[in-house]
PDB file of N, CA and C in Angstrom:
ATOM      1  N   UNK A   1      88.065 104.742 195.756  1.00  0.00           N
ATOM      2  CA  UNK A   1      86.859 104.343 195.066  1.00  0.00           C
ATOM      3  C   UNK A   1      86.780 105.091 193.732  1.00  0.00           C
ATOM      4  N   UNK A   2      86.425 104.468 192.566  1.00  0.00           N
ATOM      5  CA  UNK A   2      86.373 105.135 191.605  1.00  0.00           C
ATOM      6  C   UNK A   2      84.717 106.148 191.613  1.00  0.00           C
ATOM      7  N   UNK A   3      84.984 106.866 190.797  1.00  0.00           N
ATOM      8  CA  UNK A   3      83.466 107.728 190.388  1.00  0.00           C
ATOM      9  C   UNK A   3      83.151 107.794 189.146  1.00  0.00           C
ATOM     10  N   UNK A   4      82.157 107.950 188.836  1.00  0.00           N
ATOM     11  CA  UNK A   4      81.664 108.471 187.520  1.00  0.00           C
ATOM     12  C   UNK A   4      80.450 108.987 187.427  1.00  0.00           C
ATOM     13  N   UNK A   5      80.160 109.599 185.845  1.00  0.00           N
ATOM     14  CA  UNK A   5      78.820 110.518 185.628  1.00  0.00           C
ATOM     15  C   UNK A   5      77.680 109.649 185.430  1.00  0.00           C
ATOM     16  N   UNK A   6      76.343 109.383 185.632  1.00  0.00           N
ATOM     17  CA  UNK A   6      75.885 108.694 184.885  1.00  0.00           C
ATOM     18  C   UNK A   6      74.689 109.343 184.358  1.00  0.00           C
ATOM     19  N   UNK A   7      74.206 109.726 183.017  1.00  0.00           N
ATOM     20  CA  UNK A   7      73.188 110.371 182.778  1.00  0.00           C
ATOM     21  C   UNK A   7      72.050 109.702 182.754  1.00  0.00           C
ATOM     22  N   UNK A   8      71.179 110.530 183.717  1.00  0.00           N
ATOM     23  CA  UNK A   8      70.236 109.046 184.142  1.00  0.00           C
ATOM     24  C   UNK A   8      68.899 109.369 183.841  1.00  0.00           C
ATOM     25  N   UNK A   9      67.934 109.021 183.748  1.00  0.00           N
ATOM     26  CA  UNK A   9      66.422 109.181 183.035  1.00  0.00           C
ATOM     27  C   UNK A   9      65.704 108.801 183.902  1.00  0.00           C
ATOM     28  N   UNK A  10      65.901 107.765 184.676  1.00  0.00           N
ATOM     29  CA  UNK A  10      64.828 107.410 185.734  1.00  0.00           C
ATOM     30  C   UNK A  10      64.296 105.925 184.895  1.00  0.00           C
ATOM     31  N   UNK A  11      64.313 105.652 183.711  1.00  0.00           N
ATOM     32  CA  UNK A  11      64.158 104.414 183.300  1.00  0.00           C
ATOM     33  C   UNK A  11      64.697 103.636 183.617  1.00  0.00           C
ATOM     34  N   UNK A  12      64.091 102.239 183.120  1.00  0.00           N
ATOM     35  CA  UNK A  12      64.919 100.700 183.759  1.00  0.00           C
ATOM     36  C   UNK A  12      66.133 100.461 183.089  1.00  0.00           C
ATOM     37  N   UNK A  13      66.477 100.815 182.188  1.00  0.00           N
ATOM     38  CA  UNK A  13      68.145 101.067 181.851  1.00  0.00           C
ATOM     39  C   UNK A  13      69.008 101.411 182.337  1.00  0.00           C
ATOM     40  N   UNK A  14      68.733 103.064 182.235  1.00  0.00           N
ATOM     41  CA  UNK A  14      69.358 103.794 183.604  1.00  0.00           C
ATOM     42  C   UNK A  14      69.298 103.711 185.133  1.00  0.00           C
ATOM     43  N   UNK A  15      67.851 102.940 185.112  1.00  0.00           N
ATOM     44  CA  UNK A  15      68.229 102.924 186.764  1.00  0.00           C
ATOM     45  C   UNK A  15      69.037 101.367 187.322  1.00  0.00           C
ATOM     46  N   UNK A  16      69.119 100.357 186.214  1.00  0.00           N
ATOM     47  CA  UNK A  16      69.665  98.682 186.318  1.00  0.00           C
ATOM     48  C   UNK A  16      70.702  99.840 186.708  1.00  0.00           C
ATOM     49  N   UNK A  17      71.853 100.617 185.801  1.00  0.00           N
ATOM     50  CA  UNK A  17      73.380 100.568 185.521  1.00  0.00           C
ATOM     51  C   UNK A  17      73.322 101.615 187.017  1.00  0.00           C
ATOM     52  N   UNK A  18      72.416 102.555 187.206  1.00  0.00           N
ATOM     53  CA  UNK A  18      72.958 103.209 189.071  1.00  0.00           C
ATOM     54  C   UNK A  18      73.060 101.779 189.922  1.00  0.00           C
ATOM     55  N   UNK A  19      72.399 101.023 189.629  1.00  0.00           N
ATOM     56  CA  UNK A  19      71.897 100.132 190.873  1.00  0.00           C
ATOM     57  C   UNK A  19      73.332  98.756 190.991  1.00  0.00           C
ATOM     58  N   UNK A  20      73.568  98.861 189.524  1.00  0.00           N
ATOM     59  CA  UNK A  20      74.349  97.859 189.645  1.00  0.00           C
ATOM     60  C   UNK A  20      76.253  98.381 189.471  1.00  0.00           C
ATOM     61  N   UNK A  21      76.633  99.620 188.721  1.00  0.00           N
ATOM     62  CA  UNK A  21      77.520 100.255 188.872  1.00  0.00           C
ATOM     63  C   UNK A  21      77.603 100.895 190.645  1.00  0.00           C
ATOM     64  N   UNK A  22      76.591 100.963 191.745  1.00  0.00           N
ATOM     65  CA  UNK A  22      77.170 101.341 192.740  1.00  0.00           C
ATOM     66  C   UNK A  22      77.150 100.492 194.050  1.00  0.00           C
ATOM     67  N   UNK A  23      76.156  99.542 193.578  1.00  0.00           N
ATOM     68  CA  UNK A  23      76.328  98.190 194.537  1.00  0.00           C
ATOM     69  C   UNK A  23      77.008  97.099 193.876  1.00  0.00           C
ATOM     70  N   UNK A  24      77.218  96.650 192.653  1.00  0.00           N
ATOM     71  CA  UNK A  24      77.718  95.403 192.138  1.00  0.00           C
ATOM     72  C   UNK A  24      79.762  95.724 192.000  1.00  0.00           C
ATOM     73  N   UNK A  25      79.673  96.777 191.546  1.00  0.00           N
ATOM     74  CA  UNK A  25      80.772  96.767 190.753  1.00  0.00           C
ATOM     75  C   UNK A  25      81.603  98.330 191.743  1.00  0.00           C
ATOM     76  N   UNK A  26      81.017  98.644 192.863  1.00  0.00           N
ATOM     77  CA  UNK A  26      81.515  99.558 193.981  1.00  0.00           C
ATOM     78  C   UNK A  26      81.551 101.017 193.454  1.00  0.00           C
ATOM     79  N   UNK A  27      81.475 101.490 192.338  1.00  0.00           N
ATOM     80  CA  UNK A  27      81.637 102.907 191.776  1.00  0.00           C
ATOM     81  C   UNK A  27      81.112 104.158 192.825  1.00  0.00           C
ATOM     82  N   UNK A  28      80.910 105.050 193.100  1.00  0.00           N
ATOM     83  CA  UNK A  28      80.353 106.419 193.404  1.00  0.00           C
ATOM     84  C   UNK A  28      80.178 106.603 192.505  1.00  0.00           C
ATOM     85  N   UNK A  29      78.623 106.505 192.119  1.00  0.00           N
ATOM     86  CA  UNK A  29      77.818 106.700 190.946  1.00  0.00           C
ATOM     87  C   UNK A  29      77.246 108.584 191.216  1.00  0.00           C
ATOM     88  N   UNK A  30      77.497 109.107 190.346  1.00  0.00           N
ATOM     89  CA  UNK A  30      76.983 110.540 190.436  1.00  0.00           C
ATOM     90  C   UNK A  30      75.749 111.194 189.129  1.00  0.00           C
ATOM     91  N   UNK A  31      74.475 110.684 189.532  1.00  0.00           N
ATOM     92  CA  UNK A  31      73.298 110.960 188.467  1.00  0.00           C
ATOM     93  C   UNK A  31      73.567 111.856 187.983  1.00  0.00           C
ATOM     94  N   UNK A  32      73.180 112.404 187.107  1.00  0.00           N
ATOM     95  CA  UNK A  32      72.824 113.591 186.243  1.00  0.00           C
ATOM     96  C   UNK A  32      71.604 113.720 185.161  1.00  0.00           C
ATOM     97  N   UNK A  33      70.658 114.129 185.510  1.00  0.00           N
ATOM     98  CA  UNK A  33      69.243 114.252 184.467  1.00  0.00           C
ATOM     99  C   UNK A  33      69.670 115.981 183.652  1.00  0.00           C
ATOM    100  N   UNK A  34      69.690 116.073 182.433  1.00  0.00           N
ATOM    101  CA  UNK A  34      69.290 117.597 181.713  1.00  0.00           C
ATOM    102  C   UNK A  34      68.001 117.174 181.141  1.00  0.00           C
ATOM    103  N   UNK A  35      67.224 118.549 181.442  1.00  0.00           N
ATOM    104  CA  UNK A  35      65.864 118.366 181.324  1.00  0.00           C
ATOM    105  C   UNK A  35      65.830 119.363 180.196  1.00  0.00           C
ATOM    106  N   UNK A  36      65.490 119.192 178.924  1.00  0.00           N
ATOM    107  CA  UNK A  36      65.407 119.624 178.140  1.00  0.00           C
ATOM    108  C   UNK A  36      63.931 120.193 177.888  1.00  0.00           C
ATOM    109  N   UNK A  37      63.041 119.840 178.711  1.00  0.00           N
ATOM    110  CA  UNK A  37      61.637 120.337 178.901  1.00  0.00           C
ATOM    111  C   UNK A  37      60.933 119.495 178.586  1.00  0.00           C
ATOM    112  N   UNK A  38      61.312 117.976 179.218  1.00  0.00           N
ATOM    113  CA  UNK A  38      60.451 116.930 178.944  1.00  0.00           C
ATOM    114  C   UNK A  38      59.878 116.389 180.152  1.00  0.00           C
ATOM    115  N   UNK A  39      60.601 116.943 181.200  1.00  0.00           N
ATOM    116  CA  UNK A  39      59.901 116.616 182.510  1.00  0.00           C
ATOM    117  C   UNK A  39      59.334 117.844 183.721  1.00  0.00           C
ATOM    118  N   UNK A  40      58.109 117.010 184.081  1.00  0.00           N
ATOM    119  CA  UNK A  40      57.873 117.981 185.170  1.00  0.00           C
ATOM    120  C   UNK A  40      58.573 118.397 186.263  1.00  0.00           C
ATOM    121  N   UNK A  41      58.789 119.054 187.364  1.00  0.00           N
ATOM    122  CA  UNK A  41      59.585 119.220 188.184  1.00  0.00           C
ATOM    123  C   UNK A  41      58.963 117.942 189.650  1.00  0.00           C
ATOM    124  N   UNK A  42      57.773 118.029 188.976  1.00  0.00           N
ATOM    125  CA  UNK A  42      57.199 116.878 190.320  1.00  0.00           C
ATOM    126  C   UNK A  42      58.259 115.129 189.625  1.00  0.00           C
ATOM    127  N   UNK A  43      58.239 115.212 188.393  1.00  0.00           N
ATOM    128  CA  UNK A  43      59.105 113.910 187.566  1.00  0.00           C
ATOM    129  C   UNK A  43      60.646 113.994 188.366  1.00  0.00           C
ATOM    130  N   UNK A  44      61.123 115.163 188.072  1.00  0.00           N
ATOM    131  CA  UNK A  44      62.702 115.140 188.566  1.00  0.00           C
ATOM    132  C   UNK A  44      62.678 114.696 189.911  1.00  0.00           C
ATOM    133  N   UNK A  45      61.758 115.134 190.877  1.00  0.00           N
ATOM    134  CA  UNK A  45      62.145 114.845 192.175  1.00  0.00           C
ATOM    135  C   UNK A  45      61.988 113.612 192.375  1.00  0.00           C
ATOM    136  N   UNK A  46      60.767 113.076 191.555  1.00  0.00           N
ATOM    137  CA  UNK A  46      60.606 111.462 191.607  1.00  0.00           C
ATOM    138  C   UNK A  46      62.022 110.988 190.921  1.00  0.00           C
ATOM    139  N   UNK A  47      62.503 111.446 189.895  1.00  0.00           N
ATOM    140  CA  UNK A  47      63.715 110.460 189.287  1.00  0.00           C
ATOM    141  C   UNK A  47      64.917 110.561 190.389  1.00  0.00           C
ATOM    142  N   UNK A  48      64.961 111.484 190.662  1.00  0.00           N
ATOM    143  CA  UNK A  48      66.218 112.006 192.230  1.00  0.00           C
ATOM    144  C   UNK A  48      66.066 111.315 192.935  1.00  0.00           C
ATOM    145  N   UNK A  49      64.498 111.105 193.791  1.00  0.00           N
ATOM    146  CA  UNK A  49      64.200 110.225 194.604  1.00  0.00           C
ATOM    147  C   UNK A  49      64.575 108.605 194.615  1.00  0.00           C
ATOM    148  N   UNK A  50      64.043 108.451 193.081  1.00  0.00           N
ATOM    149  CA  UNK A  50      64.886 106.819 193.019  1.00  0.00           C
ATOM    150  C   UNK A  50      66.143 106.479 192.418  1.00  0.00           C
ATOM    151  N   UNK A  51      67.059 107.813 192.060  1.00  0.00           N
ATOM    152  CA  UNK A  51      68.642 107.409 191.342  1.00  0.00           C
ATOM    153  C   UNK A  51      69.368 107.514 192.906  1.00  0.00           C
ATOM    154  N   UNK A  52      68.440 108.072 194.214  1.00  0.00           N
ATOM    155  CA  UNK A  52      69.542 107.926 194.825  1.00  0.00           C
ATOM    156  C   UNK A  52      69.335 107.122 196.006  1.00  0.00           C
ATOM    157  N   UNK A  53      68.055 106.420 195.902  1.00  0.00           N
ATOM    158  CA  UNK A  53      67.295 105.103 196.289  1.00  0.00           C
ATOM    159  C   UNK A  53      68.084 103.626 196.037  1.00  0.00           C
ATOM    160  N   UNK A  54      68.669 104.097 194.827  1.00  0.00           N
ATOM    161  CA  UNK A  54      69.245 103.062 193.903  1.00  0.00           C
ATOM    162  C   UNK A  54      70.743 102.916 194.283  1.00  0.00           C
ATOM    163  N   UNK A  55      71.180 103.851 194.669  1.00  0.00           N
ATOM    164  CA  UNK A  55      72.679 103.721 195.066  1.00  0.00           C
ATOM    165  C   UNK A  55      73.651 105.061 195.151  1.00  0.00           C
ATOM    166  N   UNK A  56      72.702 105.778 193.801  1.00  0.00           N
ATOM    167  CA  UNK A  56      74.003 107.032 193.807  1.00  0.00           C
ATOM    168  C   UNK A  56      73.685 108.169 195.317  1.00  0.00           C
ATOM    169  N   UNK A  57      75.249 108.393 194.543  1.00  0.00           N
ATOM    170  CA  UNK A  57      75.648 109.148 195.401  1.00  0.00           C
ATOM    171  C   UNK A  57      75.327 110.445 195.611  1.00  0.00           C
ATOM    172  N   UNK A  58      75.002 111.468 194.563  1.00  0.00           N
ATOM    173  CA  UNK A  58      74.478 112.931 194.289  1.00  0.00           C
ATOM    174  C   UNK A  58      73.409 112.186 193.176  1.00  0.00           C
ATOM    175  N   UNK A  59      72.758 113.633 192.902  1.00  0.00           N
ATOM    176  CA  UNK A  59      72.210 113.684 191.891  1.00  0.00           C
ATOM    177  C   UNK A  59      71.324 115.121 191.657  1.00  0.00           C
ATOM    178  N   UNK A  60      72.152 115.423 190.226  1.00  0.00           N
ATOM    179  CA  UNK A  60      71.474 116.929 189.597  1.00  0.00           C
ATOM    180  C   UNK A  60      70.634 116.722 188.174  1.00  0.00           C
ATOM    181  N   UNK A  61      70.034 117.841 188.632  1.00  0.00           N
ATOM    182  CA  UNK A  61      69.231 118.039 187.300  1.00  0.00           C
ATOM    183  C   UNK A  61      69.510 119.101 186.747  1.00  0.00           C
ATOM    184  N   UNK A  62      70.139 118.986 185.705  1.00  0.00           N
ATOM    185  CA  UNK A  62      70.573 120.785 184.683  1.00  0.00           C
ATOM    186  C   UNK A  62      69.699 120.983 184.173  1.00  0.00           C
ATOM    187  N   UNK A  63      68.508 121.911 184.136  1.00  0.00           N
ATOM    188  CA  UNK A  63      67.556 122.923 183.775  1.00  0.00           C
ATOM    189  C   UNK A  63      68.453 123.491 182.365  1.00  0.00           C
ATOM    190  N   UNK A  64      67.892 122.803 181.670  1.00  0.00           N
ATOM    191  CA  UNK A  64      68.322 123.505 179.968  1.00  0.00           C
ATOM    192  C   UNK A  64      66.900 123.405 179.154  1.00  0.00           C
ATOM    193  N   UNK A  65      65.934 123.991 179.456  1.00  0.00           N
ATOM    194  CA  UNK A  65      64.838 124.168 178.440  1.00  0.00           C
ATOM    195  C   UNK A  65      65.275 125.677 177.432  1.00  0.00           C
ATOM    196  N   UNK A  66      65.461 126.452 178.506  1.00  0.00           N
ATOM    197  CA  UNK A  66      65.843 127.887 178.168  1.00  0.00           C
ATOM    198  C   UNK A  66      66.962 127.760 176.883  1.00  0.00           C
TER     199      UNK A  66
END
């Protein structure tokens, strides 16, 4: 199976290409959000909650405000 990164936001952009890169087109989709200090931590768990609702397979959030 192939894999890849996908940097994901939790928007309908990003969440079409998890949804359709890991059910349409078979990938191991692996989220990745960096939070540059635009989201709450209650936001990330919601975006986690639905990138991996959606299909993927992991999903991190890199803490880079600092």
């Amino acid at each position: 199976m192939k894999k890849l990164v996908l940097a994901y936001s939790g928007g309908l952009d990003t969440s079409y290409c998890a949804l359709h890169l890991s059910k349409e087109k078979g990938y191991e989709v692996h989220a990745v959000t960096v939070n540059t200090g635009g989201f709450t931590e209650e936001e990330i768990s919601d975006i986690e909650q639905k990138a991996l609702k959606l299909g993927a397979k992991t999903y991190k959030a890199i803490d880079a405000v600092d």
